[in-house]
N, C-alpha and C. Protein backbone atom coordinates (compact mmCIF):
# COMPACT_ATOMS: atom_id res chain seq x y z
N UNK A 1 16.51 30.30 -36.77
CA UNK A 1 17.33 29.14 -36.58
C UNK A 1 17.40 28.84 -35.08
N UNK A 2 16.98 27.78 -34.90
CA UNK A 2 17.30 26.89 -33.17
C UNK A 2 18.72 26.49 -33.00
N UNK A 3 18.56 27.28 -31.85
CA UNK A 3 20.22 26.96 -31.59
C UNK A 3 20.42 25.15 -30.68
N UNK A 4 20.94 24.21 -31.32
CA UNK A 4 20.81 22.53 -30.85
C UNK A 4 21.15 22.55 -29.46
N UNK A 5 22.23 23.20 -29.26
CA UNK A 5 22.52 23.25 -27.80
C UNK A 5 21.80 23.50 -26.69
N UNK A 6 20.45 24.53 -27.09
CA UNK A 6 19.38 24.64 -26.03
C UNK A 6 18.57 23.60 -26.00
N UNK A 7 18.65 23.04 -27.33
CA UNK A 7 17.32 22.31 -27.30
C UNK A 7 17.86 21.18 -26.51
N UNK A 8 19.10 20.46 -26.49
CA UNK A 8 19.75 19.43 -25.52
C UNK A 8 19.83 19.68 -24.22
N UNK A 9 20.08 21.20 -23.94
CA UNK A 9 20.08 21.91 -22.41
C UNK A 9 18.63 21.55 -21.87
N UNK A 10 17.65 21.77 -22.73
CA UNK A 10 16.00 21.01 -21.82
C UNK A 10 16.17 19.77 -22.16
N UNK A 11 16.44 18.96 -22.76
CA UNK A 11 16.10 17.70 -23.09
C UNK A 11 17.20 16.98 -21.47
N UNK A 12 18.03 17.55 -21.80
CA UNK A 12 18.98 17.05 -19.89
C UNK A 12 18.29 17.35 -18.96
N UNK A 13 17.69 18.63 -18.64
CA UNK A 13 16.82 19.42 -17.76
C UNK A 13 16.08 18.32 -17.09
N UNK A 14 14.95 17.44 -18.59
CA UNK A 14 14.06 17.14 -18.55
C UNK A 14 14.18 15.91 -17.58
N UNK A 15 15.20 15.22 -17.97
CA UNK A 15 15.60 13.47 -17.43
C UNK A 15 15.99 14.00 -16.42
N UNK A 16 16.19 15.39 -15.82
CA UNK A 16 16.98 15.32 -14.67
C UNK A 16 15.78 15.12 -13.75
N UNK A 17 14.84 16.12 -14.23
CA UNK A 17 13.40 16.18 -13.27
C UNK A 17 13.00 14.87 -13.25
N UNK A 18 12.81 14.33 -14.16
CA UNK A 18 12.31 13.03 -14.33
C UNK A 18 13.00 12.04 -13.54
N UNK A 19 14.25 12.11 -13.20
CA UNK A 19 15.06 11.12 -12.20
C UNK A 19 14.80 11.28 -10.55
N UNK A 20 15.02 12.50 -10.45
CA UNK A 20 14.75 13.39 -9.59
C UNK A 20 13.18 12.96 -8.82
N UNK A 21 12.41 13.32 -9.65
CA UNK A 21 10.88 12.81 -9.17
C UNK A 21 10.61 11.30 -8.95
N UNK A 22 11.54 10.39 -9.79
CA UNK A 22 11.08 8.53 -9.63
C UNK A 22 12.10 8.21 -8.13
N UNK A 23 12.97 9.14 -8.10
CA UNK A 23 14.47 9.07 -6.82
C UNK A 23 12.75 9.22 -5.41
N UNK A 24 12.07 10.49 -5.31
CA UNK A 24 11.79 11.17 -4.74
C UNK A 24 10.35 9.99 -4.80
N UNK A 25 9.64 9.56 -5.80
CA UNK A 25 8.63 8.79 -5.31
C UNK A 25 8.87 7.42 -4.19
N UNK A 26 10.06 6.48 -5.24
CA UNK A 26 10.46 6.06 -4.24
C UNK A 26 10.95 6.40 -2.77
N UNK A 27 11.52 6.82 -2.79
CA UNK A 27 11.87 7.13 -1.12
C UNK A 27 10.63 7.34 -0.11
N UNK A 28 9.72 7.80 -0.82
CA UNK A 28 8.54 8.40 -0.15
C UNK A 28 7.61 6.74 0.52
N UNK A 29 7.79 5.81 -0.78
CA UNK A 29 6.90 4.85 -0.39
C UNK A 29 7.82 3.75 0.19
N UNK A 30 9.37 3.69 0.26
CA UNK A 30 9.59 3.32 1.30
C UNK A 30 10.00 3.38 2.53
N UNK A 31 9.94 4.74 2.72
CA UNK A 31 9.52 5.30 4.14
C UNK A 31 8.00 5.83 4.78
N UNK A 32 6.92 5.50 3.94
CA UNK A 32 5.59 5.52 4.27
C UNK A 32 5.49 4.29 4.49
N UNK A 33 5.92 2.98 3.78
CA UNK A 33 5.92 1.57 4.21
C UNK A 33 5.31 1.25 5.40
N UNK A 34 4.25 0.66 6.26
CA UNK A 34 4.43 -0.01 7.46
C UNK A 34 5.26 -0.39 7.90
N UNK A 35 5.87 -0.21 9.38
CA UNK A 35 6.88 -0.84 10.06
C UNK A 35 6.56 -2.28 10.54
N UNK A 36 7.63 -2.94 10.56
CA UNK A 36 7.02 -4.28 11.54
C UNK A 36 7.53 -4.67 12.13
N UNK A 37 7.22 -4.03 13.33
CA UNK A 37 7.14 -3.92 14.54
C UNK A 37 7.43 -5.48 15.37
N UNK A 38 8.05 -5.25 16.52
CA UNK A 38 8.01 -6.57 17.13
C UNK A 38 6.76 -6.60 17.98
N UNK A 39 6.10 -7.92 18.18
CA UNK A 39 5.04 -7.62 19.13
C UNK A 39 5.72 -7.92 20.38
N UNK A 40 4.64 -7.02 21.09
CA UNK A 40 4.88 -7.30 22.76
C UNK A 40 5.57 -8.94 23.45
N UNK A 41 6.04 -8.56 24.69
CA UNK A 41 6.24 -10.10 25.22
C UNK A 41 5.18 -10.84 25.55
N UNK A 42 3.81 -10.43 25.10
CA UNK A 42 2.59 -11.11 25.25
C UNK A 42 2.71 -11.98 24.58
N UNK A 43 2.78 -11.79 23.39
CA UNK A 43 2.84 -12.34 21.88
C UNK A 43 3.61 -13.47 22.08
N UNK A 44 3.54 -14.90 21.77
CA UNK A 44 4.63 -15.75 21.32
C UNK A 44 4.02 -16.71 19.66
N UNK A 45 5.46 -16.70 19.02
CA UNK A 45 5.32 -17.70 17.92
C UNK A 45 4.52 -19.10 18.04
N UNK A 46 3.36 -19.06 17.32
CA UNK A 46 2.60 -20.16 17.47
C UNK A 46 2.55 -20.65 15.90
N UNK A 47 2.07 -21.93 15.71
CA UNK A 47 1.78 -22.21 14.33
C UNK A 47 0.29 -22.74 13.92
N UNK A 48 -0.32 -21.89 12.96
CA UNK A 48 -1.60 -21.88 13.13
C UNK A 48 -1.97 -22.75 11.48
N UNK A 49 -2.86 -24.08 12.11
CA UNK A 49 -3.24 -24.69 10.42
C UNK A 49 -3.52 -23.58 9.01
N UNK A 50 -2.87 -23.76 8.74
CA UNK A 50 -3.30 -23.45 6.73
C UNK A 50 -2.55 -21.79 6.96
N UNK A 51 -1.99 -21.63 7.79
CA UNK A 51 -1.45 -20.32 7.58
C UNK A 51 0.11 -20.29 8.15
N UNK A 52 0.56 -21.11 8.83
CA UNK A 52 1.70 -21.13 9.51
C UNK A 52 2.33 -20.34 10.73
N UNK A 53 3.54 -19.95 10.75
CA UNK A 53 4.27 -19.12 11.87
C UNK A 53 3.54 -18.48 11.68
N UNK A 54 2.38 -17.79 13.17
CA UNK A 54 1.92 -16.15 13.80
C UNK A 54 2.42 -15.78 14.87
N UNK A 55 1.72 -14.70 15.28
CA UNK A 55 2.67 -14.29 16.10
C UNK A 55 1.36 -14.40 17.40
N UNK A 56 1.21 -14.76 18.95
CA UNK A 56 -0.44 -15.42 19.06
C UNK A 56 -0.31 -14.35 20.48
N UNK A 57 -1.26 -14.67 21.17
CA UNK A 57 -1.84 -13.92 22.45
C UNK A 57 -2.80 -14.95 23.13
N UNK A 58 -2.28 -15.24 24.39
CA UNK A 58 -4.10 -15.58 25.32
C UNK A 58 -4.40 -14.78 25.37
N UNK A 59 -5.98 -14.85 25.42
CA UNK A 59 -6.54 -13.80 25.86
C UNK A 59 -7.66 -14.38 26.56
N UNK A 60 -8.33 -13.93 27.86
CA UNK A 60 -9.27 -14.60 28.56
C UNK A 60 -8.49 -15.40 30.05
């Protein structure tokens, strides 16, 4: 005879790991995320056809 109470003791276990690990993926990918960064004072807001606000540079 199975005692029900164990079998509920893993079945909690289980969702705990399982929360535990989706808590733990997330965090991971939004702190692996790219930062975005400010650019340099080189950089100023320009607006470029078919793409809009960038962020631009002379160069030359």
């Amino acid at each position: 005879m199975t005692n029900p109470n164990k079998t509920g003791a893993f079945a909690r276990t289980g969702r705990r790991i399982a929360a535990v690990t989706v808590i733990a993926v997330a965090s991971l990918a939004i702190i692996g995320s790219t930062a975005q960064a400010k650019p340099k004072d080189e950089y100023y807001p320009c607006w470029v056809e078919g793409h809009g606000w960038m962020h631009c540079k002379d160069v030359g």
